[in-house]
Protein backbone atom coordinates (compact mmCIF):
# COMPACT_ATOMS: atom_id res chain seq x y z
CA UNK A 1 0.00 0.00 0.00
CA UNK A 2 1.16 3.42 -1.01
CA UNK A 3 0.16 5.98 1.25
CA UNK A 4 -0.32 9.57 -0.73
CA UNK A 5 -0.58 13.00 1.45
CA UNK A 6 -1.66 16.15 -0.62
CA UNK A 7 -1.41 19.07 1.67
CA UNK A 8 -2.23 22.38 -0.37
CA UNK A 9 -4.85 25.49 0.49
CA UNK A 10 -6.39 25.75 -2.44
CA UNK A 11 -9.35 22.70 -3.05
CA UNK A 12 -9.08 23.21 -6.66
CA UNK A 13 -5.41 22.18 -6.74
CA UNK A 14 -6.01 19.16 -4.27
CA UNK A 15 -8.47 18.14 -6.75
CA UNK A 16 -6.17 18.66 -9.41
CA UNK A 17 -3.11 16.20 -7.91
CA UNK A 18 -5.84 14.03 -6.49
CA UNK A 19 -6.70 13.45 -10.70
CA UNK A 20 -3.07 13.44 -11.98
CA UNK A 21 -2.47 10.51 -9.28
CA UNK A 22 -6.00 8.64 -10.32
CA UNK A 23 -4.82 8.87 -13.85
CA UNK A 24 -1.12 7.84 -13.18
CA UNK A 25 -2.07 4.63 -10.96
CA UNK A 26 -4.60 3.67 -13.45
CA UNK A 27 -2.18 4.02 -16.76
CA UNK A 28 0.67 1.68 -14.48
CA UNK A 29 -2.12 -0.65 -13.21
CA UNK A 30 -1.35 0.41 -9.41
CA UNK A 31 -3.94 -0.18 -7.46
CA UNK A 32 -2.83 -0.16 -3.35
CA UNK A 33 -2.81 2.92 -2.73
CA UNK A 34 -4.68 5.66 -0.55
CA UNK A 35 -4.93 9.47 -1.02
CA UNK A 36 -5.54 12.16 2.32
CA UNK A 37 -6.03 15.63 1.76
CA UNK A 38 -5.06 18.43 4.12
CA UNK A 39 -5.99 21.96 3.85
CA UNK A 40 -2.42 23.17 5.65
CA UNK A 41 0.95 22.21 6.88
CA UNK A 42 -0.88 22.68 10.61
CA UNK A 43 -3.45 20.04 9.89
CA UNK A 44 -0.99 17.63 8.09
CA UNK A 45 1.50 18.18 11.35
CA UNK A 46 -1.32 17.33 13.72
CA UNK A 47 -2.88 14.43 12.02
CA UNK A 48 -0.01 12.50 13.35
CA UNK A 49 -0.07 9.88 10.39
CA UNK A 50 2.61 8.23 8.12
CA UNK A 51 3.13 8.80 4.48
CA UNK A 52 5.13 7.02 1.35
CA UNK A 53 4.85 10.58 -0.29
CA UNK A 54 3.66 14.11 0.30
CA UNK A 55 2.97 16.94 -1.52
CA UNK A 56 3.00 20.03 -0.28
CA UNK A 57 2.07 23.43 -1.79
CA UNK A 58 5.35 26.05 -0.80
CA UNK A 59 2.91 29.02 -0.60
CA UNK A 60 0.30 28.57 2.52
CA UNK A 61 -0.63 30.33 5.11
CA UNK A 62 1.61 29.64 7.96
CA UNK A 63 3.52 26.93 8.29
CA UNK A 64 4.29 27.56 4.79
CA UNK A 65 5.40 24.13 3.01
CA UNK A 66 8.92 24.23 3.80
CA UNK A 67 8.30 25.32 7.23
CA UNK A 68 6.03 22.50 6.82
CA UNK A 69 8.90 20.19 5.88
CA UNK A 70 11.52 20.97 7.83
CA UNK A 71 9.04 20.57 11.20
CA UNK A 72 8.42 17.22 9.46
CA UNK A 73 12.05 16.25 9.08
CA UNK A 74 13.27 17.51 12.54
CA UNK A 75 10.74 14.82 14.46
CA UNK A 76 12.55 12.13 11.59
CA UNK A 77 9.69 12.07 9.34
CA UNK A 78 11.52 10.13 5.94
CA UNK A 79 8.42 10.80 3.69
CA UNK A 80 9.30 11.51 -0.13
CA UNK A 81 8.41 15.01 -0.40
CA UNK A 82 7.45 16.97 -3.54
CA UNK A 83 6.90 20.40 -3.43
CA UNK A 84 4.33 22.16 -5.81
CA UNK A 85 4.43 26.02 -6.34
CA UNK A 86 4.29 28.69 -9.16
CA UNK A 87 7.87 29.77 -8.09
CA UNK A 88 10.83 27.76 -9.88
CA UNK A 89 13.33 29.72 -8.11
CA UNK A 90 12.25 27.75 -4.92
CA UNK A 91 13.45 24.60 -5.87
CA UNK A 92 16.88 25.60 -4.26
CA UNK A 93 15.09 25.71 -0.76
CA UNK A 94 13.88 22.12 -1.62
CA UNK A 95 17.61 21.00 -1.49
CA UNK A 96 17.08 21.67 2.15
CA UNK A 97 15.06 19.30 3.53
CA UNK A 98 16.26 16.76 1.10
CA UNK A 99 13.19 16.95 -1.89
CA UNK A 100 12.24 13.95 -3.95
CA UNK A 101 11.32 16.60 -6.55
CA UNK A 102 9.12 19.87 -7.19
CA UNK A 103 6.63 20.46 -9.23
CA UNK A 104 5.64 23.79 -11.19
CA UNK A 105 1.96 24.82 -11.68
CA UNK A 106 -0.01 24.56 -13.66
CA UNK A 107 1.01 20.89 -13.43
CA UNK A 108 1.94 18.72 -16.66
CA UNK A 109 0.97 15.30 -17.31
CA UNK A 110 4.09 14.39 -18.83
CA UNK A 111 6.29 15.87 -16.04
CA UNK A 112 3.94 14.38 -13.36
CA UNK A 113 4.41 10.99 -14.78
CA UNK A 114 8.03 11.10 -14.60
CA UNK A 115 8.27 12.24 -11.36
CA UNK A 116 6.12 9.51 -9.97
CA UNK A 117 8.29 6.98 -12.24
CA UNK A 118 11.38 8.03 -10.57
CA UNK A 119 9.98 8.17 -7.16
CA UNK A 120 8.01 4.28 -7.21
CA UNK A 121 11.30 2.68 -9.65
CA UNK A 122 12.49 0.05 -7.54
CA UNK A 123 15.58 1.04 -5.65
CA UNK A 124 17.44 -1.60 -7.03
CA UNK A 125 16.93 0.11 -10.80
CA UNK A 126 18.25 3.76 -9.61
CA UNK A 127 21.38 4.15 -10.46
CA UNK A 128 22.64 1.18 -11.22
CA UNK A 129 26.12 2.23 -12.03
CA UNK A 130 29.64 1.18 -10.01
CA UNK A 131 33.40 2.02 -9.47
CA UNK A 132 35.57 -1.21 -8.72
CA UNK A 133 38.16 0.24 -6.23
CA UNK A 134 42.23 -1.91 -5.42
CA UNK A 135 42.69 -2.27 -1.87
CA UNK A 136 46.17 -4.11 -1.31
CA UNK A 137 45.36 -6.86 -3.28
CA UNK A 138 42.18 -7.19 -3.21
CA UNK A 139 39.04 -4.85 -4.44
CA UNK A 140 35.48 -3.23 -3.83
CA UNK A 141 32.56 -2.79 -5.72
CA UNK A 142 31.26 0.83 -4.73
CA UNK A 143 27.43 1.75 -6.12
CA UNK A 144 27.67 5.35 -7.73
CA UNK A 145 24.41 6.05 -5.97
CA UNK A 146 26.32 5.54 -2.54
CA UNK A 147 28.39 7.79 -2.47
CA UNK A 148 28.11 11.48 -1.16
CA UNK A 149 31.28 12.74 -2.04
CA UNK A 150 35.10 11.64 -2.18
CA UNK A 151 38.50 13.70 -1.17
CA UNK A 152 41.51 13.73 -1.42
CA UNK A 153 44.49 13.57 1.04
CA UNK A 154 48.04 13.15 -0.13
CA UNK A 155 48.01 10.05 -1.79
CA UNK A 156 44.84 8.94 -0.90
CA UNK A 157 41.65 9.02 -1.76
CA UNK A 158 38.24 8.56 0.79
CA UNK A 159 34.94 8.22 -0.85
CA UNK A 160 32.32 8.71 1.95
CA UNK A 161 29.05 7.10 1.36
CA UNK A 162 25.78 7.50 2.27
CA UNK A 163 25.53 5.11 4.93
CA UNK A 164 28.55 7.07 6.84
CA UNK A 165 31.19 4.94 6.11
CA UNK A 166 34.43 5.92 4.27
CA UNK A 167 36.32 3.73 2.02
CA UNK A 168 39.86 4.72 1.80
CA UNK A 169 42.51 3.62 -1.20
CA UNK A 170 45.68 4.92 -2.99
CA UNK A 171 44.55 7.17 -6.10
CA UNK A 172 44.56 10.26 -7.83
CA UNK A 173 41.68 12.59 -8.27
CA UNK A 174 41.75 12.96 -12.07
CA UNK A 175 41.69 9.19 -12.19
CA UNK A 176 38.51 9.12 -10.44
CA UNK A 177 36.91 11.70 -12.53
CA UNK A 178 36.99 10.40 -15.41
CA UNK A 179 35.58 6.69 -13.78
CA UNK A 180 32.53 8.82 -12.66
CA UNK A 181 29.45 9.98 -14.35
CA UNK A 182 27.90 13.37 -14.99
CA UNK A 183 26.09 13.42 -11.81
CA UNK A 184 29.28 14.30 -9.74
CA UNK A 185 30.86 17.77 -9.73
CA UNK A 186 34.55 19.01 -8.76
CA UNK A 187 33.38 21.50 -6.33
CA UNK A 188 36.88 21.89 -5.29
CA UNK A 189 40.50 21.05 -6.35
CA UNK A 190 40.46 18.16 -3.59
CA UNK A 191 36.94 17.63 -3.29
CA UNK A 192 34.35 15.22 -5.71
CA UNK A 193 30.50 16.13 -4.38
CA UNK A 194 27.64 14.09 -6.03
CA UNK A 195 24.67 16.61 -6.98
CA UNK A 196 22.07 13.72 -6.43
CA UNK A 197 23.06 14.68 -2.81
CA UNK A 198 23.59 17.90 -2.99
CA UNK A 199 20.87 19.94 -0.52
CA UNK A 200 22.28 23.42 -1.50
CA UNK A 201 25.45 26.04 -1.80
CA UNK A 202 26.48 29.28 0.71
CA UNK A 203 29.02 31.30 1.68
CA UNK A 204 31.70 28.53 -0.04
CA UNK A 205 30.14 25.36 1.44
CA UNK A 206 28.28 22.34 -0.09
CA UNK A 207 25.69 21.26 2.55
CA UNK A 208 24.83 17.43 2.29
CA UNK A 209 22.41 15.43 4.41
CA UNK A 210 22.56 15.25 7.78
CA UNK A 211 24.14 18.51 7.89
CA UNK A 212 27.52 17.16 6.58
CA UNK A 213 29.33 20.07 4.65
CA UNK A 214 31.93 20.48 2.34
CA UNK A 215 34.13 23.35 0.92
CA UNK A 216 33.24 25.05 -2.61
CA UNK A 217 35.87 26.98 -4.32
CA UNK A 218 34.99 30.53 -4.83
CA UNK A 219 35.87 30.41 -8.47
CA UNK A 220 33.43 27.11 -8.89
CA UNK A 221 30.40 28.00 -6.41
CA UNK A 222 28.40 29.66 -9.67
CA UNK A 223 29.49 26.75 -11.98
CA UNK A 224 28.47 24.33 -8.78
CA UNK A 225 24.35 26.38 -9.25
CA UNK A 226 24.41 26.32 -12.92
CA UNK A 227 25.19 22.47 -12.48
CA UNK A 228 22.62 21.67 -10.25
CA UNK A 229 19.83 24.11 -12.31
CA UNK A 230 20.46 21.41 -15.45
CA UNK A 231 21.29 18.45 -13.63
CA UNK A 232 17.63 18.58 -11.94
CA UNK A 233 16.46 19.83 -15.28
CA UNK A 234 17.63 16.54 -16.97
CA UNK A 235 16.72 14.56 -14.67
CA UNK A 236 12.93 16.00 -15.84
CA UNK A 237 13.39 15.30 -19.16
């Protein structure tokens, strides 16, 4: 059973998910499901229930929906949130409090649909790519999608991964890069930072979750935005 919040003022845009996700389950033959509706971040707070995935309108009357969210993730609610709004400059404060995605009204079948695809793909399909790592004389099969970022230090390199370990071997930076794909960014001359994990860039840090950071070079913090604008933006396509 997936269990579907839609928390959003206006009934008219409730409505309006409530028929994207009707037609969506129908078209992939998904039938456990369930929908609520809440009229505000308040009454979504206080229902006290669990979700699969939320969506929550940014602009509402307060909580707003990333006050919303962030009171959500601070009591270790792990719901897959998508944010709705009119504002595409927002989708920088989604980074935040770690986003499945964001939608932009008036909503679009097509972009609906792939944001739902990406969000129910079994975990096991999402990026399936891997680095194979020497240790001594032996290896390590690393997941792309596991790791948050990698650094360097002296001869070594440490790839720290999602699950807070770090995996330590004798490399070279440039050696790496080119072993990676396009969804990791040199965000510094001894630092590797994958933007699936990225949660947003200030005052020459990289926050990450958990409230890891890591340094951004001055000269690369723009190049660091413009990378996550069309890395999110492909990942739309």
């Amino acid at each position: 059973m997936i269990r579907i919040a839609i928390c959003d003022d206006e009934p008219f845009m409730v409505r309006e998910i409530a028929d994207h996700l009707t037609r969506y389950m129908e078209e992939r033959r998904i039938a456990s499901y369930s929908v609520s509706s809440f009229s505000g971040g308040r009454a979504l707070l206080e229902s006290g229930d669990g979700f699969d995935v939320i969506f929550l309108d940014i602009q509402m009357e307060g909580p707003d929906g990333m006050e919303t969210a962030r009171l959500l993730r601070q009591r270790g609610d792990h719901s897959r949130l998508i944010f709705v709004t009119v504002l595409k400059e927002r989708v920088f404060d989604a980074f935040a409090v770690e986003a499945h995605d964001y939608l932009v009204k008036p909503l679009d079948d097509g972009r609906f649909a792939r944001t739902m695809d990406r969000l129910l793909r079994p975990q096991e399909e999402q990026g399936a790519r891997d680095i194979v790592i020497r240790r001594g004389t032996g290896c390590e099969v690393i997941p792309l999608s596991e790791i948050l970022y990698c650094e360097v230090l002296g001869r070594k390199i440490y790839i720290h991964k999602s699950d807070g370990t770090v995996v330590d071997y004798y490399g070279r930076m440039e050696d790496l890069e080119r072993r990676v794909d396009g969804r990791f960014f040199k965000c510094h001359r001894s630092y590797l930072v994958s933007l699936d994990h990225v949660r947003g860039c200030q005052a020459g840090q990289v926050a990450l979750p958990c409230g890891r950071v890591i340094p951004v070079s001055r000269l690369r913090e723009r190049e660091l935005t413009q990378a996550l604008l069309r890395f999110m933006k492909e990942k739309n396509l």
